[in-house]
Protein backbone atom coordinates (compact mmCIF):
# COMPACT_ATOMS: atom_id res chain seq x y z
CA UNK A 1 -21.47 -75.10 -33.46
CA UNK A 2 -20.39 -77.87 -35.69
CA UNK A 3 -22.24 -80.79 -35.76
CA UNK A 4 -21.02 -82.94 -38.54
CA UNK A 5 -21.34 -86.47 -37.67
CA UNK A 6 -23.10 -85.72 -34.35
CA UNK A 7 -26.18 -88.20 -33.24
CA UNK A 8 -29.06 -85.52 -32.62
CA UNK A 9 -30.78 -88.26 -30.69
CA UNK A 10 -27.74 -88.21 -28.29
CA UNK A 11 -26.88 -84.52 -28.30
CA UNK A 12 -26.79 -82.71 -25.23
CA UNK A 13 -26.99 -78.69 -25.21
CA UNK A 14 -25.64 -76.96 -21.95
CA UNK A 15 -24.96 -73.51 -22.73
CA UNK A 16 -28.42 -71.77 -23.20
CA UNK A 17 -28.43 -72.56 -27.04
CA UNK A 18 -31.79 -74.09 -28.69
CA UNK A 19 -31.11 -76.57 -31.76
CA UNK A 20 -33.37 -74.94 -34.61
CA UNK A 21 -34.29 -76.67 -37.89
CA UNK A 22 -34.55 -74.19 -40.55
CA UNK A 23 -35.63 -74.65 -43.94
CA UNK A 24 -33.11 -72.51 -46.05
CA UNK A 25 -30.38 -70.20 -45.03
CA UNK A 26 -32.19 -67.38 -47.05
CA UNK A 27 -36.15 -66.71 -47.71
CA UNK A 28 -36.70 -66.53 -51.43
CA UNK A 29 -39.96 -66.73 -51.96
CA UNK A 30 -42.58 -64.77 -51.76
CA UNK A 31 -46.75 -65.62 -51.83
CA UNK A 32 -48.16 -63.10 -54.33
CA UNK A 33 -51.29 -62.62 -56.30
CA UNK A 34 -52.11 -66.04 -55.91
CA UNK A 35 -48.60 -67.46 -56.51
CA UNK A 36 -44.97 -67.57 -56.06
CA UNK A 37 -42.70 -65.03 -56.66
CA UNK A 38 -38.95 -66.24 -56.56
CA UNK A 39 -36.78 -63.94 -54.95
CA UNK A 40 -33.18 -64.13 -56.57
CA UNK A 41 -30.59 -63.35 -53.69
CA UNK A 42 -27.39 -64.15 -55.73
CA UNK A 43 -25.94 -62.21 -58.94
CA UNK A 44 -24.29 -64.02 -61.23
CA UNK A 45 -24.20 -61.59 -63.75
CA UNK A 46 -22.43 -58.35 -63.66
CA UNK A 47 -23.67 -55.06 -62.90
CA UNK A 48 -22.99 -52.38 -64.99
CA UNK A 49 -22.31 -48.79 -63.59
CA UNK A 50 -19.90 -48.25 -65.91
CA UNK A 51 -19.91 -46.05 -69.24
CA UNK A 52 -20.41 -48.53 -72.02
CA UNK A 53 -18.96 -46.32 -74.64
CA UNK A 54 -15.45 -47.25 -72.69
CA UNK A 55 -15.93 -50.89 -72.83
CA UNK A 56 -17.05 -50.58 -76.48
CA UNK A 57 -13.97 -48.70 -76.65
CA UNK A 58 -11.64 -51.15 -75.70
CA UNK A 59 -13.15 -53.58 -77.67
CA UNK A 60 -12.98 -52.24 -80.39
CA UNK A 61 -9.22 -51.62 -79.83
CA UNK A 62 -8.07 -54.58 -78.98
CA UNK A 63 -10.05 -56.38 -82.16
CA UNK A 64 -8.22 -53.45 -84.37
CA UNK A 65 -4.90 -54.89 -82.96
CA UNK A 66 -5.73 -58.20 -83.49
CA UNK A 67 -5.53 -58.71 -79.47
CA UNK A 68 -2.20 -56.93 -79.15
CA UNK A 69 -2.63 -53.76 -77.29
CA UNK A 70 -1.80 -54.81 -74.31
CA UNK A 71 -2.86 -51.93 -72.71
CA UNK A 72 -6.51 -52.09 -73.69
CA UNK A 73 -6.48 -55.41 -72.77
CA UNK A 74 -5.50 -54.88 -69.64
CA UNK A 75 -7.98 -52.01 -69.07
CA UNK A 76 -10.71 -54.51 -70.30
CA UNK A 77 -10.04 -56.64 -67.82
CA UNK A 78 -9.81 -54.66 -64.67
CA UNK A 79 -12.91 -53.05 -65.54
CA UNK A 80 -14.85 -56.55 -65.98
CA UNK A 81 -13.19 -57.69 -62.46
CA UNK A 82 -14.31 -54.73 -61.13
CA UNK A 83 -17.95 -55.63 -62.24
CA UNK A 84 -18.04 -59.03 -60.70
CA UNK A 85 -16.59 -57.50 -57.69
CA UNK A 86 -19.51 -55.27 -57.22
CA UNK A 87 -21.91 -58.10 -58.46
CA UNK A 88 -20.33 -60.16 -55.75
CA UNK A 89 -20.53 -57.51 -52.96
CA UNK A 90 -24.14 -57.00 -53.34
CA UNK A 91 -25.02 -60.82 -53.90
CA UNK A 92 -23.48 -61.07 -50.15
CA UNK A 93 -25.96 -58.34 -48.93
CA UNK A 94 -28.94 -59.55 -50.92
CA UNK A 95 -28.47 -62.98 -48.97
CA UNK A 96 -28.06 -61.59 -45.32
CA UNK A 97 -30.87 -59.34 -46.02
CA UNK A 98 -33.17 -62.45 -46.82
CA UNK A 99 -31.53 -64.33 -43.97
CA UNK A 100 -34.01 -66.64 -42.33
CA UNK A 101 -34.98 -65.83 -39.34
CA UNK A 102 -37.46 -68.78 -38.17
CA UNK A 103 -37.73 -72.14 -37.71
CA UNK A 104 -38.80 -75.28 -35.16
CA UNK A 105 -37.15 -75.62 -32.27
CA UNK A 106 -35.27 -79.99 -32.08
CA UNK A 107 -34.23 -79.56 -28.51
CA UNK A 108 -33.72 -77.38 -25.75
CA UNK A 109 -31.07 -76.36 -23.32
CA UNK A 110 -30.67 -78.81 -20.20
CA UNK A 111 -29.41 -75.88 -18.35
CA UNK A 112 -30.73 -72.03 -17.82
CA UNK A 113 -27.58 -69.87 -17.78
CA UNK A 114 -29.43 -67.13 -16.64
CA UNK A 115 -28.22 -63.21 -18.31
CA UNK A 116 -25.72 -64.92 -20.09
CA UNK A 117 -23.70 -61.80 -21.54
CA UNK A 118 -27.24 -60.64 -22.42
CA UNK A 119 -28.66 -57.34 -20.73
CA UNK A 120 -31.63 -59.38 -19.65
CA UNK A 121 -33.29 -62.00 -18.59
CA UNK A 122 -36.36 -64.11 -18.85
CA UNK A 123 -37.36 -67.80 -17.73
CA UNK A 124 -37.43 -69.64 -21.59
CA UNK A 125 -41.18 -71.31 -22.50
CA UNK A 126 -40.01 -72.34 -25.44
CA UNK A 127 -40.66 -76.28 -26.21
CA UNK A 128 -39.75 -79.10 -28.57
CA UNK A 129 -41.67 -78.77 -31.80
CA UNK A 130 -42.39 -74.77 -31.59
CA UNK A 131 -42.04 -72.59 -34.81
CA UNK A 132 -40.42 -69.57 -33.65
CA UNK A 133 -39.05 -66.16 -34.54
CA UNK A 134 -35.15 -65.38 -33.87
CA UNK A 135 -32.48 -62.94 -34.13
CA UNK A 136 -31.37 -62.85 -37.68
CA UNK A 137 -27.64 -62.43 -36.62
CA UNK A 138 -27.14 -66.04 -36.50
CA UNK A 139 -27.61 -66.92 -40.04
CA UNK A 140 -26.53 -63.61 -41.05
CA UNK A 141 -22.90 -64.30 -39.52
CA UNK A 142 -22.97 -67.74 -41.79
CA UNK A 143 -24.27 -66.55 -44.88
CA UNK A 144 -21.49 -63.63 -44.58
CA UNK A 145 -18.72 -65.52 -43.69
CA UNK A 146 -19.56 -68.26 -46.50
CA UNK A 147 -20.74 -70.51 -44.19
CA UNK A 148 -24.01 -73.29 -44.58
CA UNK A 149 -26.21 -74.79 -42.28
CA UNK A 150 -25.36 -78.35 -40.28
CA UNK A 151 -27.13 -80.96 -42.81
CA UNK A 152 -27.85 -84.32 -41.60
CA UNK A 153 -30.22 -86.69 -42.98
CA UNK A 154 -31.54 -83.85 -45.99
CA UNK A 155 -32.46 -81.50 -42.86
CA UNK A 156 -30.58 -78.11 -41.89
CA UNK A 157 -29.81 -77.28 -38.53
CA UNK A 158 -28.73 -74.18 -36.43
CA UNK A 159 -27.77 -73.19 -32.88
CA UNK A 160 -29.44 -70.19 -31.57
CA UNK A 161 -29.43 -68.18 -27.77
CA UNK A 162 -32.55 -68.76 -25.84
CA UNK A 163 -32.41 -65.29 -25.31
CA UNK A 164 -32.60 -64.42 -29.16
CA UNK A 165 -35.98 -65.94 -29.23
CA UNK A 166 -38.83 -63.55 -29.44
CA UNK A 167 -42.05 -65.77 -30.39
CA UNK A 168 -43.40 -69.23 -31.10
CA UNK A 169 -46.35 -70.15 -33.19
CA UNK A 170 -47.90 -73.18 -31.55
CA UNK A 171 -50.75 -75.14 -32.37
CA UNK A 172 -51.66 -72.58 -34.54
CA UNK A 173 -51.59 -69.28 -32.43
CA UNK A 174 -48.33 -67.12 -31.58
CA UNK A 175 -47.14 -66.80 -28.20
CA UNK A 176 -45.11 -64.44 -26.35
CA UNK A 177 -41.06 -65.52 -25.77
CA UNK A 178 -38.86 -63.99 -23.45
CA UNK A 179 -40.94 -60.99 -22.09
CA UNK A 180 -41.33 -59.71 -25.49
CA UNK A 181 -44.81 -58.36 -26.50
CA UNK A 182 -45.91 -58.76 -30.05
CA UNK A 183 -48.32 -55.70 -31.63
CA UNK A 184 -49.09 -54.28 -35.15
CA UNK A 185 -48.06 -51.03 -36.28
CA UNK A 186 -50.73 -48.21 -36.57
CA UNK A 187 -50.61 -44.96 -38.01
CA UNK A 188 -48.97 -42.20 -35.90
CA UNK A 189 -50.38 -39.43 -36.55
CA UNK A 190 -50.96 -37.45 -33.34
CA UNK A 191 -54.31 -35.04 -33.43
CA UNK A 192 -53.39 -31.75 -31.57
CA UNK A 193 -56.79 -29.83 -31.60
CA UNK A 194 -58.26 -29.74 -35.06
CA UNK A 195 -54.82 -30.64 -36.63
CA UNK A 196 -52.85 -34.11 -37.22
CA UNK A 197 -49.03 -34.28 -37.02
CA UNK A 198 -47.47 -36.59 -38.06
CA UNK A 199 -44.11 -37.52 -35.49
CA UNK A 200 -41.80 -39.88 -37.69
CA UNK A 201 -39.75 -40.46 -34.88
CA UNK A 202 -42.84 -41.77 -32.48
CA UNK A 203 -44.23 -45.53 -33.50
CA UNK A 204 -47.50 -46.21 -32.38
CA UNK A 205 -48.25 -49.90 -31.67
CA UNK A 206 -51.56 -52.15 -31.14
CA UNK A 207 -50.87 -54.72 -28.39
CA UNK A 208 -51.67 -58.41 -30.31
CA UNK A 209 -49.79 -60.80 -27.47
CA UNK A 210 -48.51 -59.14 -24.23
CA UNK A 211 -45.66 -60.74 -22.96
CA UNK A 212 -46.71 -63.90 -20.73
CA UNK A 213 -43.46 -63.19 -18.26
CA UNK A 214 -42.04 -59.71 -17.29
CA UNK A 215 -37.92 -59.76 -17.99
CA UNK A 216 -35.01 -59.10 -15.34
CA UNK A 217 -32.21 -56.31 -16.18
CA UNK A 218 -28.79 -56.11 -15.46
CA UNK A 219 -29.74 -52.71 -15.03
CA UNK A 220 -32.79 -52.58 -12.82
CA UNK A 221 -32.63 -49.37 -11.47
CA UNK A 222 -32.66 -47.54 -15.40
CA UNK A 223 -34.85 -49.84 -17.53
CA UNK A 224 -38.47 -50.20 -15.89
CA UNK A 225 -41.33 -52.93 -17.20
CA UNK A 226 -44.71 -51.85 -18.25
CA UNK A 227 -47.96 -54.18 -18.13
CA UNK A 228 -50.17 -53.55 -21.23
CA UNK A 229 -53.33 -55.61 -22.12
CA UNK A 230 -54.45 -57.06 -26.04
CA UNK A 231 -55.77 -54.13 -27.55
CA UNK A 232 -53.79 -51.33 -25.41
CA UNK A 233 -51.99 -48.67 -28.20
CA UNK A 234 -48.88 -47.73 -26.95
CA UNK A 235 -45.98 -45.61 -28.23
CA UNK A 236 -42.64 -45.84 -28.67
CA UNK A 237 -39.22 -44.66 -30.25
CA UNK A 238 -39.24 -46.02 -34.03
CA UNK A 239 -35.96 -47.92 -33.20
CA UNK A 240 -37.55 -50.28 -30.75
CA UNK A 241 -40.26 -50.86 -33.36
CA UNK A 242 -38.68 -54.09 -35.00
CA UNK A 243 -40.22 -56.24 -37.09
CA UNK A 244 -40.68 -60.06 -35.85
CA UNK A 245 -40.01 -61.30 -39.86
CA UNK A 246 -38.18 -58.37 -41.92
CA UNK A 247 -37.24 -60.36 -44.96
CA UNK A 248 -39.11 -59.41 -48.10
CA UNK A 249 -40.70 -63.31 -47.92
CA UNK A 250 -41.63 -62.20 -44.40
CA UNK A 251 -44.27 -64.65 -42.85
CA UNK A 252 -45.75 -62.01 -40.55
CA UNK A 253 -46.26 -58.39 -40.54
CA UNK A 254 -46.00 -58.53 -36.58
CA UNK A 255 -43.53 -56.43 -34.97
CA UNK A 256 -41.75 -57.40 -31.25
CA UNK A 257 -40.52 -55.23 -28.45
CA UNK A 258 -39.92 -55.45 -24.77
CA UNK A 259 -42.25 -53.91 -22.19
CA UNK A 260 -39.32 -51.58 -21.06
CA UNK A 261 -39.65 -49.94 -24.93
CA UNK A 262 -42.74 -48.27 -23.67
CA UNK A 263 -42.64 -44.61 -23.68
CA UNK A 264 -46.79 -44.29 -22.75
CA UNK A 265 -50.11 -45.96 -23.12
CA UNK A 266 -52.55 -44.30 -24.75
CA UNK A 267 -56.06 -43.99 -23.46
């Protein structure tokens, strides 16, 4: 959504999208040791993967011709666009990697439109003022495509999907967003008898927040909720164990899931 020139005060949002301020398109820095660490998440500089003895090479022919074979030249030159390409290439990645994926939520749909193309549902307690966790994909799709945030009046601003919401932090505690349940990762090693084993494809998870409302499915009859209490471990397939912040500058090492994820409860 485009909102150049548009009068937040007067802006109305119907179709199930929150207006998020964000502070930067990308996180780039890090707390560390007592400081901060800088991420850099654009090259400017070429990368070199290429022999240097070929570039010295070239050089050296082209001064020997006093800039005349043509043919060197023209080697020299595809190799050093082929450098920025690849320096280019992986600047793009760096950024969507570091994509933000937070921010406070400036207004709120007028209007629930319920699944929405989504495969679920939930009814949104998200409110004016909450810092909160979102898909990534929005910014991602900017920073890939070239694009920036909305600025207006020094402040960046984004649309996001209710329903890409997973948590708010308010008044200083997280809370649960769209039936998702917030946990920590534990180790999984599994003790059968006297022996451990390890399962890498098993993530074991200590409930933090369960969710505060139980989500709707387009498909009822195959996906099936499960009620778990702070301080339940449950398991689950690694896929479903996402991270709520999974930039390196991440402000949380809380991961989110929804209750149909749950493969068993441990007790």
């Amino acid at each position: 959504m485009n909102l150049n020139g548009v009068d937040i005060n007067r802006l109305r949002l119907l179709n199930g999208e929150c207006l998020v301020e964000i502070h930067s398109m990308t996180e780039d820095e890090i707390q560390f040791n007592g400081g901060t660490l800088k991420i850099v998440s654009s090259v400017k500089d070429s990368i070199d993967d290429t022999n240097p003895n070929e570039i010295y090479d070239l050089i050296s022919a082209m001064k020997r011709s006093n800039y005349k074979d043509t043919e060197a030249i023209k080697k020299y030159h595809q190799l050093y666009a082929s450098q920025n390409k690849t320096a280019n290439e992986n600047a793009g990645e760096a950024e969507a990697k570091q994509a933000v994926r937070r921010g406070v939520i400036v207004k709120i749909p007028e209007k629930d439109v319920s699944f929405a193309g989504w495969d679920f549902d939930c009814e949104f307690d998200g409110v004016v003022g909450d810092e909160v966790w979102f898909d990534s994909m929005y910014t991602r799709t900017l920073l890939e495509e070239g694009q920036e945030a909305t600025e207006i009046d020094g402040k960046k601003y984004i649309t996001v999907p209710t329903h890409s919401i997973y948590a708010a932090k308010r008044d200083g505690e997280i809370v649960s967003l769209n039936g998702y349940i917030i946990g920590r990762r534990i180790p999984n090693d599994i003790k059968k008898g006297v022996l451990f084993m390890p399962e890498s494809k098993i993530a074991r998870v200590e409930i933090v927040i369960p969710a505060k409302r139980q989500p709707k499915y387009v498909h009822d009859n195959f996906f099936k909720n499960t009620e778990v209490k702070v301080g339940d471990i449950v398991c689950m397939k690694e896929q479903h164990c996402t991270k709520l912040d999974s930039t390196m500058a991440n402000s949380t090492d809380l991961i989110r899931f929804q209750p149909r994820a749950i493969l068993a409860i441990e007790e």
